[in-house]
C-alpha atoms as a PDB file:
ATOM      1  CA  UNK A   1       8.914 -21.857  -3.961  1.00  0.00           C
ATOM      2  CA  UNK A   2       9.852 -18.071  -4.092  1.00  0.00           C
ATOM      3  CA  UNK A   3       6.338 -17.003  -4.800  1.00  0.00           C
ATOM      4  CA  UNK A   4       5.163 -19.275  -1.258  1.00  0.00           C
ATOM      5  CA  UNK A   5       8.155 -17.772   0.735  1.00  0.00           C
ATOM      6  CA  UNK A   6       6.891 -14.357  -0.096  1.00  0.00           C
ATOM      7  CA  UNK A   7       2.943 -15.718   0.744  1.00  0.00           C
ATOM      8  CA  UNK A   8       4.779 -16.967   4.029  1.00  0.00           C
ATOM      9  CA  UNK A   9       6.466 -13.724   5.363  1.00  0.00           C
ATOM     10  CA  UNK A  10       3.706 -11.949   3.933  1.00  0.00           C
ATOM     11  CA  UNK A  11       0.651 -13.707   6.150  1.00  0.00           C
ATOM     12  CA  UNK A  12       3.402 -14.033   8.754  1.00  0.00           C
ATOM     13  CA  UNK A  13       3.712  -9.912   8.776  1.00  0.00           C
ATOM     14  CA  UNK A  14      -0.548  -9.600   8.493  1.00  0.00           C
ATOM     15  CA  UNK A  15      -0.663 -11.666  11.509  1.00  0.00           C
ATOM     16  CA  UNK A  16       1.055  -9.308  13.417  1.00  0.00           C
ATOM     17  CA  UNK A  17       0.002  -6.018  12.357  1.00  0.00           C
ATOM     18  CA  UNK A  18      -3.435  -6.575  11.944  1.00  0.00           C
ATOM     19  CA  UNK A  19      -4.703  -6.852  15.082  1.00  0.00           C
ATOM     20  CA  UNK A  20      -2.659  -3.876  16.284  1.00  0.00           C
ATOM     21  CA  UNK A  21      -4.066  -1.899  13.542  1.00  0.00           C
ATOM     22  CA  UNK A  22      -7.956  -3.388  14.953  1.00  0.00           C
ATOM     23  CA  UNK A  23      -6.726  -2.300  18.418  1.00  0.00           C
ATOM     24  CA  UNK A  24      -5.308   1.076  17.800  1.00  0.00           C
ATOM     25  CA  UNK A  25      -6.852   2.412  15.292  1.00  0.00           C
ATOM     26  CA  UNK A  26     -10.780   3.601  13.805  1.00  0.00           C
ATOM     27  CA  UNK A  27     -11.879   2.506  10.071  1.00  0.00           C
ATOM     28  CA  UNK A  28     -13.847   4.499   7.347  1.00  0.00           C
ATOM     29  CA  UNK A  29     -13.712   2.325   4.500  1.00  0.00           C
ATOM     30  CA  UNK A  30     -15.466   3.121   1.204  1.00  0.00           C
ATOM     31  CA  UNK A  31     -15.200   1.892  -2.470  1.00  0.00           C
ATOM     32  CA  UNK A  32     -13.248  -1.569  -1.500  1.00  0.00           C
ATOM     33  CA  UNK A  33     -15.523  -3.456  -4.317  1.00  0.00           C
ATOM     34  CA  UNK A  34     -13.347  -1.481  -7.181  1.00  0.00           C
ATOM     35  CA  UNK A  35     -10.503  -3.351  -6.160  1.00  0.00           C
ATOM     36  CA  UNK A  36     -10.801  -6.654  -8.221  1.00  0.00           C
ATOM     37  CA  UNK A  37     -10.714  -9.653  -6.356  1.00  0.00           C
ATOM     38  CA  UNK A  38      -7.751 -11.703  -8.439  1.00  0.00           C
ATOM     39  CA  UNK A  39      -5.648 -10.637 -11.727  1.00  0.00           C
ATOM     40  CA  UNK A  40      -3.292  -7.961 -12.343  1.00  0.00           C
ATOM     41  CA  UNK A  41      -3.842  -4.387 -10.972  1.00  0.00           C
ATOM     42  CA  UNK A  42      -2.317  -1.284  -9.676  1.00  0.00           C
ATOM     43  CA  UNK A  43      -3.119   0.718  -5.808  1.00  0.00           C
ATOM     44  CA  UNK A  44      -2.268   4.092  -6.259  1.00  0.00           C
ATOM     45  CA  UNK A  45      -2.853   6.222  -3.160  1.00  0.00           C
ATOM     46  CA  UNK A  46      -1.975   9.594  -1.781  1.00  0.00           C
ATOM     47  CA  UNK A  47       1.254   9.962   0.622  1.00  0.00           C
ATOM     48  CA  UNK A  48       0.445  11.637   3.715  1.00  0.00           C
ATOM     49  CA  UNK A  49       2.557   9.910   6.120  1.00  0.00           C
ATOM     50  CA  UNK A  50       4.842   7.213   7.147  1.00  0.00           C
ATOM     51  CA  UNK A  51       2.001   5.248   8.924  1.00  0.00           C
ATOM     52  CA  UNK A  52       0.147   5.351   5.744  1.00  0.00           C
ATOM     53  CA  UNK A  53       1.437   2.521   4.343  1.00  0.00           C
ATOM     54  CA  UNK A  54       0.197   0.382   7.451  1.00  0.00           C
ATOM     55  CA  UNK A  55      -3.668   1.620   6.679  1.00  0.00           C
ATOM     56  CA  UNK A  56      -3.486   1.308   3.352  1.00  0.00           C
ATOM     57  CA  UNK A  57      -2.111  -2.064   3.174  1.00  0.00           C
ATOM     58  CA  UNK A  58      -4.880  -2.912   6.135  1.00  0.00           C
ATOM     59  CA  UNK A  59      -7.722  -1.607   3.519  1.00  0.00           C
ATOM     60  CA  UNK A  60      -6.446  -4.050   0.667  1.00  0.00           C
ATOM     61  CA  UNK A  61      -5.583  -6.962   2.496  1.00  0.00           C
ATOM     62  CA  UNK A  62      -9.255  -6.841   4.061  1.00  0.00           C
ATOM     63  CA  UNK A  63     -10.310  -6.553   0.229  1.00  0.00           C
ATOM     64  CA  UNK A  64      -8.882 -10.244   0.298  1.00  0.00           C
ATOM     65  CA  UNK A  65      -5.301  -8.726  -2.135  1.00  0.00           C
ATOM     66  CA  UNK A  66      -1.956  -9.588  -1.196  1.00  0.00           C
ATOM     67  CA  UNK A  67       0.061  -6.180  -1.667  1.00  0.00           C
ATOM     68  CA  UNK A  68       3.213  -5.547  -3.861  1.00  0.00           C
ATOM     69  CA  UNK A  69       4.549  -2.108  -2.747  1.00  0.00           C
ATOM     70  CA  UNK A  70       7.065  -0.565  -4.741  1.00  0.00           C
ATOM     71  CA  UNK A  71       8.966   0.760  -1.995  1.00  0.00           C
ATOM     72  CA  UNK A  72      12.664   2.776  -1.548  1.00  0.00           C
ATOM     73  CA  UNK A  73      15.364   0.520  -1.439  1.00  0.00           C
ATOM     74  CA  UNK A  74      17.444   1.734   2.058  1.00  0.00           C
ATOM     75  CA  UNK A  75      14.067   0.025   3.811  1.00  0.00           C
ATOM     76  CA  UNK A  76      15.471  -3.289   2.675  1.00  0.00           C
ATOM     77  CA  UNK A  77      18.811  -2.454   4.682  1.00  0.00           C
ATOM     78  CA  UNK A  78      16.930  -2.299   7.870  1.00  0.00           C
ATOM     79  CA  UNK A  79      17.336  -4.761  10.640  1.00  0.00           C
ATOM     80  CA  UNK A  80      14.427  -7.392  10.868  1.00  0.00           C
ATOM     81  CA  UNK A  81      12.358  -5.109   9.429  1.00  0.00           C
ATOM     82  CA  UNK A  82      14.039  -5.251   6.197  1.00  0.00           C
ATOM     83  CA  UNK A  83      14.135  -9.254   5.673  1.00  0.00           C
ATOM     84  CA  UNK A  84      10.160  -9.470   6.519  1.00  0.00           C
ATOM     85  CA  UNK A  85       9.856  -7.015   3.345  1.00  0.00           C
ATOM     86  CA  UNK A  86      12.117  -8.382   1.166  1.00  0.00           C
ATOM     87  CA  UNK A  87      10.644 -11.690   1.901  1.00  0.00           C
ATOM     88  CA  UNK A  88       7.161 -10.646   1.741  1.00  0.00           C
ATOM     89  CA  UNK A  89       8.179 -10.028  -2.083  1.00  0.00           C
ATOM     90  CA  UNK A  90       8.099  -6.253  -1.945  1.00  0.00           C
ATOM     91  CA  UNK A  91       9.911  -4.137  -4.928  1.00  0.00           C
ATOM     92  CA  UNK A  92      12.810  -2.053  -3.788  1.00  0.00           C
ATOM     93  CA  UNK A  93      13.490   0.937  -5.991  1.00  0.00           C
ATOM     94  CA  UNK A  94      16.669   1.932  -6.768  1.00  0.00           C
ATOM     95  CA  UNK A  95      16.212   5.504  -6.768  1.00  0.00           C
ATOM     96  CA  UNK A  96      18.497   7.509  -8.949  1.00  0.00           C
ATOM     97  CA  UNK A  97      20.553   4.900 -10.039  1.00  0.00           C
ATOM     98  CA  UNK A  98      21.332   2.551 -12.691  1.00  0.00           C
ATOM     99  CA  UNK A  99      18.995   0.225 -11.528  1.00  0.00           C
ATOM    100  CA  UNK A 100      15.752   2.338 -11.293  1.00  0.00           C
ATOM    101  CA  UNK A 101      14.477   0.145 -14.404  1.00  0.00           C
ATOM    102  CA  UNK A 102      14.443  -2.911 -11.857  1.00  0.00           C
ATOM    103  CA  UNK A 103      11.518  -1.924 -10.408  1.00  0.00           C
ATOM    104  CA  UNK A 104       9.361  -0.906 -13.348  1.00  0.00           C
ATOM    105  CA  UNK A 105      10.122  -4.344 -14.914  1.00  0.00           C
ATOM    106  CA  UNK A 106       9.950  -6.224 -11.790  1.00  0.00           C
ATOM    107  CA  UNK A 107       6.029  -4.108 -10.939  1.00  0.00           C
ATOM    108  CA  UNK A 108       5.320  -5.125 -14.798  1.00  0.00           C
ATOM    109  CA  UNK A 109       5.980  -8.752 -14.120  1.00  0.00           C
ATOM    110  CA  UNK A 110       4.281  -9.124 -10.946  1.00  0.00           C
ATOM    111  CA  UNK A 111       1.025  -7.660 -12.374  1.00  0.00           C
ATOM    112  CA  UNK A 112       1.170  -9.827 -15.272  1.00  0.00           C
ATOM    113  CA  UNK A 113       1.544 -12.773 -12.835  1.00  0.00           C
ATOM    114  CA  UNK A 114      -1.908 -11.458 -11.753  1.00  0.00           C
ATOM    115  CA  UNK A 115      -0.623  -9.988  -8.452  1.00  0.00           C
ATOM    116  CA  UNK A 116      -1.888  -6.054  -6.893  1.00  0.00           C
ATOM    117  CA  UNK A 117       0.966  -3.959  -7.279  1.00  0.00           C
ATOM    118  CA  UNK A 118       0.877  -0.554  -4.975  1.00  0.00           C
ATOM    119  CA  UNK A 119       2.590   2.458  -6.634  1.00  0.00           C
ATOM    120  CA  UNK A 120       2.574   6.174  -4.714  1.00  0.00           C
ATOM    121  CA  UNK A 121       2.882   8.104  -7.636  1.00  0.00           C
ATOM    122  CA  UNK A 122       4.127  10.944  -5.859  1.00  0.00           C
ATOM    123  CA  UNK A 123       6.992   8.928  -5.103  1.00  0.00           C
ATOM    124  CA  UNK A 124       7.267  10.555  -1.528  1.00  0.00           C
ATOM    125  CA  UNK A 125       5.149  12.276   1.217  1.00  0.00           C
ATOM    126  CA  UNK A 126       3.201  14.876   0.181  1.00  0.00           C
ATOM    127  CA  UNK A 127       5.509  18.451   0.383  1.00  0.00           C
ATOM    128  CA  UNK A 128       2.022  20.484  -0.372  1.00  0.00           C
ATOM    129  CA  UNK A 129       1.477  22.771   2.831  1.00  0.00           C
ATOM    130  CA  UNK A 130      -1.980  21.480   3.115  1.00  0.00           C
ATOM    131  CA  UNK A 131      -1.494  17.941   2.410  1.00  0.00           C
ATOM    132  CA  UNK A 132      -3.156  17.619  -0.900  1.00  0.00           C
ATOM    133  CA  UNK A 133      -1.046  15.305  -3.852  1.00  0.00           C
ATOM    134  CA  UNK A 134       1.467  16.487  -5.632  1.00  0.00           C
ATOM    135  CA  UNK A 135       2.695  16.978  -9.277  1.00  0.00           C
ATOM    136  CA  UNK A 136       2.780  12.785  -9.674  1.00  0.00           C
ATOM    137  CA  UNK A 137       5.878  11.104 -11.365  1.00  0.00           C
ATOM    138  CA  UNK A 138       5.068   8.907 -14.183  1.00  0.00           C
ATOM    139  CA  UNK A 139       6.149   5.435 -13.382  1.00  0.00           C
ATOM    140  CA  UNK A 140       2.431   4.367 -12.250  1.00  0.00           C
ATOM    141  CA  UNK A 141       0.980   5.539 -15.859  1.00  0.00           C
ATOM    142  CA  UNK A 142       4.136   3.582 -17.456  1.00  0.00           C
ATOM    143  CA  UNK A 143       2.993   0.571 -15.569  1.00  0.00           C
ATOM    144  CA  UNK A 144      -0.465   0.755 -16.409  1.00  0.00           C
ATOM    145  CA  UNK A 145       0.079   0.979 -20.248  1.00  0.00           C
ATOM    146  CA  UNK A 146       2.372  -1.291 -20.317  1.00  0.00           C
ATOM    147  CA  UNK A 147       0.292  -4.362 -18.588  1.00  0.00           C
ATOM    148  CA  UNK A 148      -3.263  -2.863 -19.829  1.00  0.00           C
ATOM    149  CA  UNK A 149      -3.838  -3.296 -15.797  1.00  0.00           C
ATOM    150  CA  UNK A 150      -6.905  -1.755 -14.299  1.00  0.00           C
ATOM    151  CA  UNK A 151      -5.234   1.521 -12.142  1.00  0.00           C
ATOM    152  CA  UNK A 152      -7.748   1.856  -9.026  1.00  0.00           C
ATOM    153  CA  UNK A 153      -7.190   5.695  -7.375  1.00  0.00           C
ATOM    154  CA  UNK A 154      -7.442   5.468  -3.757  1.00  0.00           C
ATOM    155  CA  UNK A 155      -7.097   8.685  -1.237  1.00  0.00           C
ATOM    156  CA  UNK A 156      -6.406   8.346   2.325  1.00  0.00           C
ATOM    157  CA  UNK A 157      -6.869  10.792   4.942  1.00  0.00           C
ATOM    158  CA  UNK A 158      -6.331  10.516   9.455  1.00  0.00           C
ATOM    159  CA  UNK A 159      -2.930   8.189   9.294  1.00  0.00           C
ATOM    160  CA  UNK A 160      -0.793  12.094   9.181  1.00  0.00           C
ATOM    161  CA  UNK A 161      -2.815  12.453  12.817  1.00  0.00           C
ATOM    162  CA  UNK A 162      -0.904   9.456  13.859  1.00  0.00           C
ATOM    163  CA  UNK A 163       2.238   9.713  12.320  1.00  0.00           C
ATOM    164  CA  UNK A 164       3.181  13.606  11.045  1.00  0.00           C
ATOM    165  CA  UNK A 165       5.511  13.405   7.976  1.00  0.00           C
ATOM    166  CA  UNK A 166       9.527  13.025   9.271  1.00  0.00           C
ATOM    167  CA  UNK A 167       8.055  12.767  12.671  1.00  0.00           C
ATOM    168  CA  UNK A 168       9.166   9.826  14.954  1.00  0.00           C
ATOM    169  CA  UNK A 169       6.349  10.666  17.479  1.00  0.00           C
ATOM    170  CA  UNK A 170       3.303   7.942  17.554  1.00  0.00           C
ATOM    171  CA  UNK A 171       0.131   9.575  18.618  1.00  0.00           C
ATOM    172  CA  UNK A 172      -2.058   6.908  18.851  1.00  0.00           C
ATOM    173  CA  UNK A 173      -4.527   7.813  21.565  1.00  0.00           C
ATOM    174  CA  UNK A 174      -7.074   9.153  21.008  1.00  0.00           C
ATOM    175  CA  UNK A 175      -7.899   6.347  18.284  1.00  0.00           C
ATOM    176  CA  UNK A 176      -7.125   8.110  14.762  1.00  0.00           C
ATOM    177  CA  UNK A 177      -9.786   6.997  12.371  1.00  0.00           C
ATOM    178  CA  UNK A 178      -7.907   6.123   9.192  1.00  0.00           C
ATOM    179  CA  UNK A 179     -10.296   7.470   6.135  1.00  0.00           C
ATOM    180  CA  UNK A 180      -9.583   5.326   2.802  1.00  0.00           C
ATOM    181  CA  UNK A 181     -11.765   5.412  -0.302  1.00  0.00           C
ATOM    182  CA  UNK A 182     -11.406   3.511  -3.304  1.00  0.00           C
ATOM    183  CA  UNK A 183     -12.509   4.971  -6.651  1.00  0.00           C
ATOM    184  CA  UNK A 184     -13.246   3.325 -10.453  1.00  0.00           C
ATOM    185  CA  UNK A 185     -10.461   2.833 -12.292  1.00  0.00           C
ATOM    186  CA  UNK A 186      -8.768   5.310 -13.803  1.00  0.00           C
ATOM    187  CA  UNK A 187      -9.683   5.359 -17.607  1.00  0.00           C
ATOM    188  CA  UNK A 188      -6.641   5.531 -19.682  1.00  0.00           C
ATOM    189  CA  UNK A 189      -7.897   4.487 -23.198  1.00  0.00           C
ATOM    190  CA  UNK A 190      -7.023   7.410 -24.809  1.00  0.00           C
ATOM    191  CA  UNK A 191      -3.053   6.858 -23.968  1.00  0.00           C
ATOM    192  CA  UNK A 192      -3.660   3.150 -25.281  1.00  0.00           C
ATOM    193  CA  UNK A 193      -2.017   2.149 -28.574  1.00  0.00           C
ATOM    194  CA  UNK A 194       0.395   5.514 -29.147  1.00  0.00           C
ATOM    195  CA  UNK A 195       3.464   5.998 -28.659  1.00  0.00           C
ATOM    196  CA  UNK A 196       4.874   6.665 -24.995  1.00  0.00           C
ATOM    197  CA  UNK A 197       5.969   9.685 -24.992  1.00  0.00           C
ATOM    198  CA  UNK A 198       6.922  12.344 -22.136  1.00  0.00           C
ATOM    199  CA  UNK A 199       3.994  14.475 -22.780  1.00  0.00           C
ATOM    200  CA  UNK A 200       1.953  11.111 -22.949  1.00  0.00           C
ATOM    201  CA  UNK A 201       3.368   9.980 -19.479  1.00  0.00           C
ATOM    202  CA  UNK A 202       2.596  13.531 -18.031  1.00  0.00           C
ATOM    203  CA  UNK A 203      -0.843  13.384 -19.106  1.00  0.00           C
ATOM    204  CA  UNK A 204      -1.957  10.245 -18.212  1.00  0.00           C
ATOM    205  CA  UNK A 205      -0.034  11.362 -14.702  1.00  0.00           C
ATOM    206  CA  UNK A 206      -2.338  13.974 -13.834  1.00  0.00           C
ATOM    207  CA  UNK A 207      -5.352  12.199 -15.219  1.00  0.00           C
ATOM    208  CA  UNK A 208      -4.344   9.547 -11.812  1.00  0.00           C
ATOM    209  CA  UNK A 209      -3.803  12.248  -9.738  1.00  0.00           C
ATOM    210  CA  UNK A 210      -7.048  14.237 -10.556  1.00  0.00           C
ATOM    211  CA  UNK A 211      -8.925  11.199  -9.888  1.00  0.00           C
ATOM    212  CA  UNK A 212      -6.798  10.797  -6.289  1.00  0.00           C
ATOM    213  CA  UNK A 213      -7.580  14.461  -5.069  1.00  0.00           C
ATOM    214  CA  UNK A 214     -10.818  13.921  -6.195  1.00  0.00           C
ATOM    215  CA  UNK A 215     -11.704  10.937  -3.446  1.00  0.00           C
ATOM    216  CA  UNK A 216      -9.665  13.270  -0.943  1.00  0.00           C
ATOM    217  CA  UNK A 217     -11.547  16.069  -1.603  1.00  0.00           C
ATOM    218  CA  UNK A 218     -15.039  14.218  -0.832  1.00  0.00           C
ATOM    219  CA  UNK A 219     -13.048  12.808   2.430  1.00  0.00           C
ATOM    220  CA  UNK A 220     -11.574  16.268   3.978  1.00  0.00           C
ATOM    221  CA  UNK A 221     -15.149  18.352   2.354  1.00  0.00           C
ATOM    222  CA  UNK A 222     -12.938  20.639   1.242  1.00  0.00           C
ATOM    223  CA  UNK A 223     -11.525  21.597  -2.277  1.00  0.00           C
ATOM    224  CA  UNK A 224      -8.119  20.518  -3.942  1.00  0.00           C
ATOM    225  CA  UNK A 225      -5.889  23.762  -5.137  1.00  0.00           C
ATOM    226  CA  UNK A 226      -6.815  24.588  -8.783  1.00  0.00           C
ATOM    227  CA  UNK A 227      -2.874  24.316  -8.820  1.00  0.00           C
ATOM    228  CA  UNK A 228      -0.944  21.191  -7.554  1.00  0.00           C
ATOM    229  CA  UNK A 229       2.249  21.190  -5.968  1.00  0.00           C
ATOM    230  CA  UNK A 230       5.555  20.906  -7.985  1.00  0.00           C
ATOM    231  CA  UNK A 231       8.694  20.499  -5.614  1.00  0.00           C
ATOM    232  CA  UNK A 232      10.743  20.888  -9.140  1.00  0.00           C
ATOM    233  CA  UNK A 233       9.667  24.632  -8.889  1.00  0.00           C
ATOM    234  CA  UNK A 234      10.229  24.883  -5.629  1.00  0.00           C
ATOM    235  CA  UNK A 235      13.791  23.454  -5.347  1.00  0.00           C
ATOM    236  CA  UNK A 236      13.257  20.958  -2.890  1.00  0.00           C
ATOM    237  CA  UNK A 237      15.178  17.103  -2.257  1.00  0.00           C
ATOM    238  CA  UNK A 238      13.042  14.335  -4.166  1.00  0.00           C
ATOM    239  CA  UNK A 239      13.620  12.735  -0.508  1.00  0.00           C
ATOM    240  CA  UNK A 240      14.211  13.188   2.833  1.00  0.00           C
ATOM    241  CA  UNK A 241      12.647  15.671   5.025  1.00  0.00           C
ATOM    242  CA  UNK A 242      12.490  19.319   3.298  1.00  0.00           C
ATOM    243  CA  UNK A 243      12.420  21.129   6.337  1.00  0.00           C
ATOM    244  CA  UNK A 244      15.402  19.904   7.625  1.00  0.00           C
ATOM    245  CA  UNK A 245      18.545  22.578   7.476  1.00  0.00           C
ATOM    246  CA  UNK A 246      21.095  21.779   4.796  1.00  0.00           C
ATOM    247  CA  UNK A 247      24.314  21.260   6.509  1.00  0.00           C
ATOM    248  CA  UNK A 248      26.836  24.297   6.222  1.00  0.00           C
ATOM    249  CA  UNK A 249      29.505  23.890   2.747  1.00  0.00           C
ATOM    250  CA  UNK A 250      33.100  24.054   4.175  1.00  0.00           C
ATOM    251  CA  UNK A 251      34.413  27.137   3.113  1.00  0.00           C
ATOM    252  CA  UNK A 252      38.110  25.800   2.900  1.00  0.00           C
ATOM    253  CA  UNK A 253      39.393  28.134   5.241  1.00  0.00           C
ATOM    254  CA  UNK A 254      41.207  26.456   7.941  1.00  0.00           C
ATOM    255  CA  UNK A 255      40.547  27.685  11.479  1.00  0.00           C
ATOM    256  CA  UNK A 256      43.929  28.661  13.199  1.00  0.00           C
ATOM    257  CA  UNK A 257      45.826  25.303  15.573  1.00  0.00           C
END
């Protein structure tokens, strides 16, 4: 009964935002046909923008795929909003917490169920000043070896034009057109079969996010940095908007009555 709630609030949230997506917004759709059409497997595109999620989810559920994001938890805790996703059987991830394992376990069962699981292995918008993917975290690759799933790479490019990251402005005339392309799976034999380490994880990290610049490189004609973006050498939040000014430490000092 869970699984046809979820199907439910899931068809019942399509319905809606599917035609406004038809409406407001251009396609150019390549590579769908990598996406299987049933059994386990893992989405793992770029992180542009808050809108993304909307295109993205409009390019897979066209490919005939109900989507499992894995998505923050505090998105659950919003009015309406919230009980269409938890309903809709999204993951919430408990993000530095005692209950970050949740979500890998609960991505690993779904997949093995033979549902598509969507994992943005940055883990947040991009912070790179051009937009390109970051330095990825490794829960995707811990995923992946874990089921055996097929990991499809998948870039996206235009939804940033609608939606600019921490923004709260819609621009949505002139129609955006929302650029997705779907590559191959991501080969990750040679991780198969050893044991998971760090290094391992990193590895078969930047292996995904090679293949993800890749597809956005052919989309913006331009090429990636021969360096990606680390925000752990840059000292910036894991979340939340990096531009925004750190509020001021109280110095203690007590201002006179």
């Amino acid at each position: 009964m869970a699984r046809e709630q979820a199907e439910f609030w899931y068809r019942f949230a399509a319905a809606i935002l599917r035609p406004l997506l038809m409406v407001l917004t251009k396609r150019d759709w390549r590579g769908a046909e990598h996406i299987p059409r049933e059994g386990g497997v893992i989405v793992c595109p770029n992180h542009i923008s808050y809108f993304d999620p909307l295109s993205f989810a409009h390019f897979v559920h066209d490919r005939g795929r109900t989507i499992r994001f894995l998505a923050k938890e505090v998105l659950f805790r919003i009015p309406v909003v919230g009980r269409i996703i938890a309903g809709a059987g999204q993951i919430p991830v408990y993000r530095g917490s005692r209950d970050a394992a949740l979500a890998f376990r609960d991505a690993v069962a779904a997949i093995r169920r033979g549902e598509c699981v969507a994992i943005y292995p940055e883990g947040t918008v991009t912070r790179d000043p051009d937009r390109w993917p970051m330095v990825g975290k490794t829960g995707a690759a811990r995923v992946a070896l874990a089921t055996g799933a097929p990991l499809i790479p998948i870039a996206q490019w235009g939804p940033q034009e609608v939606l600019a990251p921490y923004s709260k402005r819609l621009r949505l005339f002139p129609r955006k057109t929302m650029h997705v392309v779907a590559g191959p799976p991501v080969d990750l034999s040679e991780f198969a079969d050893r044991d998971v380490t760090p290094e391992l994880l990193r590895a078969a990290t930047e292996k995904i996010m090679a293949a993800i610049g890749a597809l956005l490189a052919e989309i913006r004609e331009e090429q990636p940095p021969a360096v990606r973006f680390d925000m752990r050498t840059q000292s910036l939040p894991e979340t939340g908007n990096p531009n925004k000014p750190k509020p001021k430490r109280d110095s203690g000092e007590r201002r006179p009555a």
